[in-house]
Protein backbone atom coordinates (compact mmCIF):
# COMPACT_ATOMS: atom_id res chain seq x y z
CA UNK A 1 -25.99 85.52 -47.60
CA UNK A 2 -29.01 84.64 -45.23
CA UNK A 3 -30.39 82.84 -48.10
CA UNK A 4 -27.82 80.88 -48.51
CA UNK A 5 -27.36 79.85 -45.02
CA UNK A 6 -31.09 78.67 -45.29
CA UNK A 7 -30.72 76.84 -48.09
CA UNK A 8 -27.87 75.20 -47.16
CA UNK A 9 -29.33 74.57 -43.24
CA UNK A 10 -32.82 73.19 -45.13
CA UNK A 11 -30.41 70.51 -47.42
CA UNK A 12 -28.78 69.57 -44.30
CA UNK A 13 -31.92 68.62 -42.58
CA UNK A 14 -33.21 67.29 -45.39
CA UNK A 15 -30.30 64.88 -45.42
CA UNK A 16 -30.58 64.13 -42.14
CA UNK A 17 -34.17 63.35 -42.49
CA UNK A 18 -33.45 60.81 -45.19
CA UNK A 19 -31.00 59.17 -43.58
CA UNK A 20 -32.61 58.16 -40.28
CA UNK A 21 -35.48 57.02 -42.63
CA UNK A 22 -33.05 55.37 -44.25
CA UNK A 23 -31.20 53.42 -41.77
CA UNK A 24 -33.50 53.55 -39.03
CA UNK A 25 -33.51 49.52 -38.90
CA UNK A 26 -29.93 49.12 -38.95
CA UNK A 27 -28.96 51.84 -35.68
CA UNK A 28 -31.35 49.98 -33.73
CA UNK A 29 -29.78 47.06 -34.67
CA UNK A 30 -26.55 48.63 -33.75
CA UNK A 31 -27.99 49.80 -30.38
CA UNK A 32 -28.87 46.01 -29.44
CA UNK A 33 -25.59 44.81 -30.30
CA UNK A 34 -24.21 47.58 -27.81
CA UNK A 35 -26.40 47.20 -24.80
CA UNK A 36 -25.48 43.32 -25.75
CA UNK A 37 -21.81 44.46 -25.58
CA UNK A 38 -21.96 46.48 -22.37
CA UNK A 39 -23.08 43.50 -20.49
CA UNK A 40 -20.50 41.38 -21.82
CA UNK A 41 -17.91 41.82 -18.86
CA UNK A 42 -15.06 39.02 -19.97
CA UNK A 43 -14.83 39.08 -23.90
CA UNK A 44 -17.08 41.71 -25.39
CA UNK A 45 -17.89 39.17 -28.01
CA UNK A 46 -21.65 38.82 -28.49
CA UNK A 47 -21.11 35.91 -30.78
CA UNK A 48 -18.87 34.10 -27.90
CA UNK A 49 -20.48 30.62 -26.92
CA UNK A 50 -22.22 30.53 -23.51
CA UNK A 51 -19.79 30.20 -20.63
CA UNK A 52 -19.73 27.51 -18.31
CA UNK A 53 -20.99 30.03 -15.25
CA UNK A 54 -23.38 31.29 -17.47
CA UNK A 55 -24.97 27.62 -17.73
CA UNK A 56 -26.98 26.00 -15.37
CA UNK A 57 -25.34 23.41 -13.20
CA UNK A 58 -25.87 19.76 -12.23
CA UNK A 59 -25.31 17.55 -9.67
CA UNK A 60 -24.82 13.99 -9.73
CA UNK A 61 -27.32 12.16 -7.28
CA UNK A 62 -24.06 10.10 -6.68
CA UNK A 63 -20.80 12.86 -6.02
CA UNK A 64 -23.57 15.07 -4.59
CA UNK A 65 -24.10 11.98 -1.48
CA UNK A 66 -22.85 13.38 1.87
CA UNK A 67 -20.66 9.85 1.64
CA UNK A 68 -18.50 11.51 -1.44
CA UNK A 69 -16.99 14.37 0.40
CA UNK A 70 -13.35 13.84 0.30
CA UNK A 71 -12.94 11.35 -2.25
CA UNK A 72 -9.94 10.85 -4.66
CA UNK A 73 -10.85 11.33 -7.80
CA UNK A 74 -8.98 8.12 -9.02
CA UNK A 75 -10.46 6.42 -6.14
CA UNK A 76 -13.22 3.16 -6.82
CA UNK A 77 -16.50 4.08 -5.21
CA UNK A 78 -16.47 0.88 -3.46
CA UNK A 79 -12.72 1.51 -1.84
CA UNK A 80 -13.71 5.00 -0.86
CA UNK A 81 -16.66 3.49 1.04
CA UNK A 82 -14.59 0.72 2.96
CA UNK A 83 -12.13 3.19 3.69
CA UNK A 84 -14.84 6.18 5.04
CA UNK A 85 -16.35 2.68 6.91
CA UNK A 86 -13.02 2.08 8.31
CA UNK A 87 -12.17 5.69 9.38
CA UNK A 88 -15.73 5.64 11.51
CA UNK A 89 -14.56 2.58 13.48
CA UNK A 90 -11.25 3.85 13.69
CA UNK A 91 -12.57 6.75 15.60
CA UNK A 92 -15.07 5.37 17.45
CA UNK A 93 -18.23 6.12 15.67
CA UNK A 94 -18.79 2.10 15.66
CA UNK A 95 -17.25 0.79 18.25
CA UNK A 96 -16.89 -2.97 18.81
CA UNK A 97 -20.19 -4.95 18.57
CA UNK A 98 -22.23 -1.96 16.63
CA UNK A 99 -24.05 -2.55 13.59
CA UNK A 100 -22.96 -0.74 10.47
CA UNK A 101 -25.30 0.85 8.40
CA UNK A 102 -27.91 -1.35 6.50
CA UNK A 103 -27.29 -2.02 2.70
CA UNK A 104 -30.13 0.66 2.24
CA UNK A 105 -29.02 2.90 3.55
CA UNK A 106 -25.96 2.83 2.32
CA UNK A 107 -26.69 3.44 -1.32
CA UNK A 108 -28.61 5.93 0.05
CA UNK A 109 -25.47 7.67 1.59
CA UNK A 110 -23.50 6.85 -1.08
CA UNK A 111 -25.26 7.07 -4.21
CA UNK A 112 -24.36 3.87 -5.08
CA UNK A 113 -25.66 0.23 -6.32
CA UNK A 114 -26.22 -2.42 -4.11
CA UNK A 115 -23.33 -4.32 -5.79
CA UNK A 116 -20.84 -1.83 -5.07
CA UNK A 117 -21.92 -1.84 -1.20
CA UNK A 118 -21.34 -5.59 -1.11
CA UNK A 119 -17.69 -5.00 -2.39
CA UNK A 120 -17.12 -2.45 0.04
CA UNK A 121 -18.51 -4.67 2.72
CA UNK A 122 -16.14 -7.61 1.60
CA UNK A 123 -13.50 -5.69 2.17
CA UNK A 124 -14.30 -4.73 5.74
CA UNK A 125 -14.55 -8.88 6.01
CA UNK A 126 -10.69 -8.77 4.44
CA UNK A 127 -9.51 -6.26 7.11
CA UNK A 128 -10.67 -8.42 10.15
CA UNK A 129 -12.91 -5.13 10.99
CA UNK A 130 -16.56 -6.63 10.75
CA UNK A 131 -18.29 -9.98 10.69
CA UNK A 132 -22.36 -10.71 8.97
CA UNK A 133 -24.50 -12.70 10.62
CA UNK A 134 -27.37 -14.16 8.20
CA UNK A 135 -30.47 -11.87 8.31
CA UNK A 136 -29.18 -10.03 11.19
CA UNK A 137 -26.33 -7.46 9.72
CA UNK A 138 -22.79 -6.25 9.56
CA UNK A 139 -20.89 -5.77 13.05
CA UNK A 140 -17.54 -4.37 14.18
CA UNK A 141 -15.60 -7.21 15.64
CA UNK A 142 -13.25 -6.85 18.80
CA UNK A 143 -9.56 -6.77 18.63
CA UNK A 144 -8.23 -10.48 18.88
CA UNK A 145 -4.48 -10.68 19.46
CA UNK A 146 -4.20 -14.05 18.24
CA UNK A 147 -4.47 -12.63 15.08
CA UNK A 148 -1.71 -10.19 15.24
CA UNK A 149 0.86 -10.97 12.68
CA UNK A 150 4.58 -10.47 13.11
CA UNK A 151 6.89 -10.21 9.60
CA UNK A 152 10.33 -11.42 9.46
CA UNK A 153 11.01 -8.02 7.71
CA UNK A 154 11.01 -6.27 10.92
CA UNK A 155 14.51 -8.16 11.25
CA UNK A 156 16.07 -7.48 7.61
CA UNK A 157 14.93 -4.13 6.75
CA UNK A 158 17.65 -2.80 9.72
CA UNK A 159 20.20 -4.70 7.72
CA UNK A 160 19.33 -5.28 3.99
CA UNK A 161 21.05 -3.02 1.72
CA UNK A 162 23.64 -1.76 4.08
CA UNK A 163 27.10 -2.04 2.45
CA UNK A 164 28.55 -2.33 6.13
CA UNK A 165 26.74 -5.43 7.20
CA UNK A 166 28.47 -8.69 5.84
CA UNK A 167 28.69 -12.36 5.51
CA UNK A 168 31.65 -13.68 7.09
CA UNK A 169 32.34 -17.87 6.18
CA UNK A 170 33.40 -19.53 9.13
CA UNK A 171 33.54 -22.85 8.40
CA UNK A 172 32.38 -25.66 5.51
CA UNK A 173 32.59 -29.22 5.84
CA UNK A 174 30.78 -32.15 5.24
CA UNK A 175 29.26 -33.97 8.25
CA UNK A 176 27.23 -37.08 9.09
CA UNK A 177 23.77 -36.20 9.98
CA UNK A 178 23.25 -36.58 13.40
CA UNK A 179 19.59 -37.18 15.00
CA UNK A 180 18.11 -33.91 15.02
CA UNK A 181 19.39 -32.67 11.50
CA UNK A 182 18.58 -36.28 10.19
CA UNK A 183 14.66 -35.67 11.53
CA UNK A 184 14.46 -32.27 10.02
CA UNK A 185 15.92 -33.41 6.59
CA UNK A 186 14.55 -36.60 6.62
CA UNK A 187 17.65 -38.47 5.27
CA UNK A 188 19.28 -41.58 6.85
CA UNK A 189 21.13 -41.00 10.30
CA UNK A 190 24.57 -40.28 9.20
CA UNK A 191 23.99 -39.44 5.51
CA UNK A 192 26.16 -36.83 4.42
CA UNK A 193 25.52 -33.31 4.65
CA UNK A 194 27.62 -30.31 3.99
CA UNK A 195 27.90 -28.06 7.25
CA UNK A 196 28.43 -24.08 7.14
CA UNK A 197 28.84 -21.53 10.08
CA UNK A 198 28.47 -17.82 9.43
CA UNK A 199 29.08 -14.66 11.46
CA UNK A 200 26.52 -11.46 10.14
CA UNK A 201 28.61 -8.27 11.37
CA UNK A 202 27.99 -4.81 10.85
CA UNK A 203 30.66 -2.05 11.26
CA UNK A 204 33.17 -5.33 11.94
CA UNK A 205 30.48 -6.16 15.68
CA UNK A 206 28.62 -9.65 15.19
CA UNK A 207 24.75 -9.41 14.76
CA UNK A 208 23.86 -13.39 14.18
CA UNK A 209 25.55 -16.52 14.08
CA UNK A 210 24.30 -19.21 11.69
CA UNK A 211 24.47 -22.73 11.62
CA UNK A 212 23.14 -24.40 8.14
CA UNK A 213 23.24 -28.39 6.89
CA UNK A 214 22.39 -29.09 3.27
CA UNK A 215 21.66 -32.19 1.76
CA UNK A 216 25.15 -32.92 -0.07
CA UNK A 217 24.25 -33.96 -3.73
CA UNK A 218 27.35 -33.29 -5.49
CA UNK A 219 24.75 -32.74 -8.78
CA UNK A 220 23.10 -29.44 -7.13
CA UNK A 221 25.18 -26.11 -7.49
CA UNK A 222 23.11 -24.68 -4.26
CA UNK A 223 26.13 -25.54 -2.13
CA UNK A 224 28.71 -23.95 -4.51
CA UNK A 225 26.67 -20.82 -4.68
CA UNK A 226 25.81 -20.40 -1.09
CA UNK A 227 29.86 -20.71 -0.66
CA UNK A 228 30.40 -17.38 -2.38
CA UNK A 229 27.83 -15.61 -0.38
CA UNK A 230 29.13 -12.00 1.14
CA UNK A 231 26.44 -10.01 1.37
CA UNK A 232 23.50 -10.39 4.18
CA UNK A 233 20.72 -9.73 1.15
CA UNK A 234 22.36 -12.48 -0.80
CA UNK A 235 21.82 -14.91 2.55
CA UNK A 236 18.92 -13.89 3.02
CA UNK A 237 17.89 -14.79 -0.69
CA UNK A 238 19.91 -17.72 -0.51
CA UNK A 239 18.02 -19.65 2.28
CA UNK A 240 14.90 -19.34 1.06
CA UNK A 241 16.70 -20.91 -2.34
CA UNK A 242 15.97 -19.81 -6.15
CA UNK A 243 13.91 -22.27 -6.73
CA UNK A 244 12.35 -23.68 -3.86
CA UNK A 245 8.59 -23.38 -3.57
CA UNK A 246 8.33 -24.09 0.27
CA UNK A 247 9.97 -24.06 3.24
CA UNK A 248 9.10 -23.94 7.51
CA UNK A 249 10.29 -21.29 9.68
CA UNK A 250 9.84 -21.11 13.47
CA UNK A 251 10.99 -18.12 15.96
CA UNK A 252 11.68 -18.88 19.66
CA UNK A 253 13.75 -17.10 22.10
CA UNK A 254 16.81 -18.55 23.33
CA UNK A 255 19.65 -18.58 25.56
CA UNK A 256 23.11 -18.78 23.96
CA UNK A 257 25.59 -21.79 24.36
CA UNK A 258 29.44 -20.91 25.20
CA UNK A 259 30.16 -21.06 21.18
CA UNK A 260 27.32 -18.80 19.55
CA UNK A 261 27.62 -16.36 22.81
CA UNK A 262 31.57 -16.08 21.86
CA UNK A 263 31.09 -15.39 17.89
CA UNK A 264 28.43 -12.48 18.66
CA UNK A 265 30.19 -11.25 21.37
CA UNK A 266 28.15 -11.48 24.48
CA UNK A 267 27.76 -13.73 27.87
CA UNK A 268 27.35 -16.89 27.98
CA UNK A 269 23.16 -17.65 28.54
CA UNK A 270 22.62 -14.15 27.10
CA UNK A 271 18.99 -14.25 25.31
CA UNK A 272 18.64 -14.37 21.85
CA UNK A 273 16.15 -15.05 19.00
CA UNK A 274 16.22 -18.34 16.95
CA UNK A 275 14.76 -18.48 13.50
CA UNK A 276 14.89 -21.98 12.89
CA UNK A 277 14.00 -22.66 9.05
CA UNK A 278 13.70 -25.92 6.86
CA UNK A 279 13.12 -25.09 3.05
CA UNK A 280 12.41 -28.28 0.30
CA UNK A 281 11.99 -28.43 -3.59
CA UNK A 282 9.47 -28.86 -5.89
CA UNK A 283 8.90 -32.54 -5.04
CA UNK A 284 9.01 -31.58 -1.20
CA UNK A 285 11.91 -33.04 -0.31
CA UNK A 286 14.04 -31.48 2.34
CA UNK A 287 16.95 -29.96 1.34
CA UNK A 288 18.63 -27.48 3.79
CA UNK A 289 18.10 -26.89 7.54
CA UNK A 290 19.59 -24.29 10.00
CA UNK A 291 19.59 -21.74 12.69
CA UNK A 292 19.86 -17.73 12.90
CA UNK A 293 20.61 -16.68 16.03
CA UNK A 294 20.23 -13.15 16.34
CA UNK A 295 21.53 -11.15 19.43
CA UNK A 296 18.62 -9.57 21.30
CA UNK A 297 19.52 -6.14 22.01
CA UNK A 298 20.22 -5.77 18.35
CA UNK A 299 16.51 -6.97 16.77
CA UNK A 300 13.01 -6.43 17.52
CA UNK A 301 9.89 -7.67 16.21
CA UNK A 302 6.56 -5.20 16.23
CA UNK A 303 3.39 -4.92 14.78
CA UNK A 304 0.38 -2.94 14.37
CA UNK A 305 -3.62 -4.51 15.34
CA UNK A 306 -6.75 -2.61 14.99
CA UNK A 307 -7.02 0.46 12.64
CA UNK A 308 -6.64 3.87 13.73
CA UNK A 309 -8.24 6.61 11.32
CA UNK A 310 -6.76 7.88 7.69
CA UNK A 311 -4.73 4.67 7.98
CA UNK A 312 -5.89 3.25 4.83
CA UNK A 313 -6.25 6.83 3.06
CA UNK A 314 -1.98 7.05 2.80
């Protein structure tokens, strides 16, 4: 029995011997790819491509610039450079009279080619922010209130798609041209024109009266279509005419006569603004003339001069 155990304990080691002989090259192979698998903490794959954290990182000399940091990606380089320019003089950091930055430096801030500075610079011109001066530099101009500009819009955005404001026809008739209309249109004194009054209410109360004269020409439809006007977008469209290229417009503040004061429903000499407008065709002739008379209390014109910061980052 004891010699069989023996025998059978020597063929065991035996085999054992032979096999780590054997294989010896493939389990430390198989030790490698474990060690390689233990350090693996996301896939356990050792053939997995290199992740992007296991790779070593670059940065461009250009998004890298201090001058990138907060840019839209689908932002030009040159916009996001006006617009960090015009954030700094919004808040101060160049205040009226300072010198911006020198080209130099920049594309140095920036990252960026000299053309792409110029652009950004042109647009400062655009905005009324800076002025150049030949071989001197770029400086932040002063506020100038001559150049504030005041839109018409400020008077038809209240009213323009607003099913309760409407066009009410007071009157249509052809007239002789007297003096002033005659000047305006430049047609003979006394040529015929066709004259229109309308009343602009909302809610059924009377925002602005309007006087009109149009050159009669019974080949035009203009004064067949501007009959069927209802709607205060329509007039609007209407009197600046499909079609014509050009007109004049003029706004003044006014006191109201006894008959425009009784249409919008206020006392007589009660203030008002007048938008006086003249439009003509493509061969500038004049071809319509009138007044809007707006009440006061019901319209106001604003507008916005100088830049305050993030206001071109909306």
């Amino acid at each position: 029995m004891q010699s069989t155990r023996a025998s059978r304990g020597h063929t065991d080691m035996v085999g054992a011997k032979a096999l780590t002989t054997a294989d010896r090259a493939d389990l430390g192979a198989k030790k490698a790819m474990a060690e390689i698998v233990r350090k693996d903490d996301v896939t356990g794959d050792p053939f997995r491509p290199p992740r992007r954290e296991d790779t070593p990182k670059t940065v461009s000399t250009r998004t890298g610039s201090p001058g990138y940091q907060g840019r839209r990606s689908h932002e030009p380089a040159y916009l996001h450079i006006a617009n960090k320019m015009t954030d700094r003089i919004g808040s101060g950091i160049y205040r009226a009279g300072d010198q911006l930055p020198t080209e130099v430096q920049l594309r140095a801030e920036f990252g960026v080619s000299p053309m792409t500075v110029r652009r950004a610079i042109s647009i400062l011109l655009d905005r009324g922010l800076v002025s150049t001066t030949q071989g001197k530099g770029t400086f932040v101009r002063s506020l100038d209130l001559g150049e504030a500009v005041f839109r018409l819009q400020e008077l038809t955005d209240l009213w323009a798609g607003d099913a309760s404001v409407g066009v009410l026809l007071l009157e249509a008739r052809i007239v002789p041209a007297g003096e002033k209309v005659a000047a305006m249109l430049e047609c003979p004194l006394g040529a015929p024109t066709v004259y229109m009054r309308r009343l602009i209410q909302r809610h059924g109360a009377p925002l602005i009266y309007q006087l009109e004269h149009v050159v009669y020409d019974e080949h035009r439809p203009l004064v067949e279509s501007q009959l069927q006007i209802t709607s205060l977008d329509g007039l609007l469209r209407s009197a600046g005419g499909e079609g014509i290229p050009s007109g004049q417009l003029t706004v003044q503040a006014v006191s109201l006569d006894a008959e425009a004061a009784r249409f919008l429903g206020v006392a007589e000499g009660s203030p008002a603004f007048c938008l006086e407008h003249l439009f003509r065709d493509f061969d500038g002739r004049s071809v319509s003339c009138g007044w809007f008379l707006c009440r006061a209390d019901q319209f106001r014109l604003s507008t916005s001069i100088g830049v305050t910061p993030g206001s071109f980052n909306r």
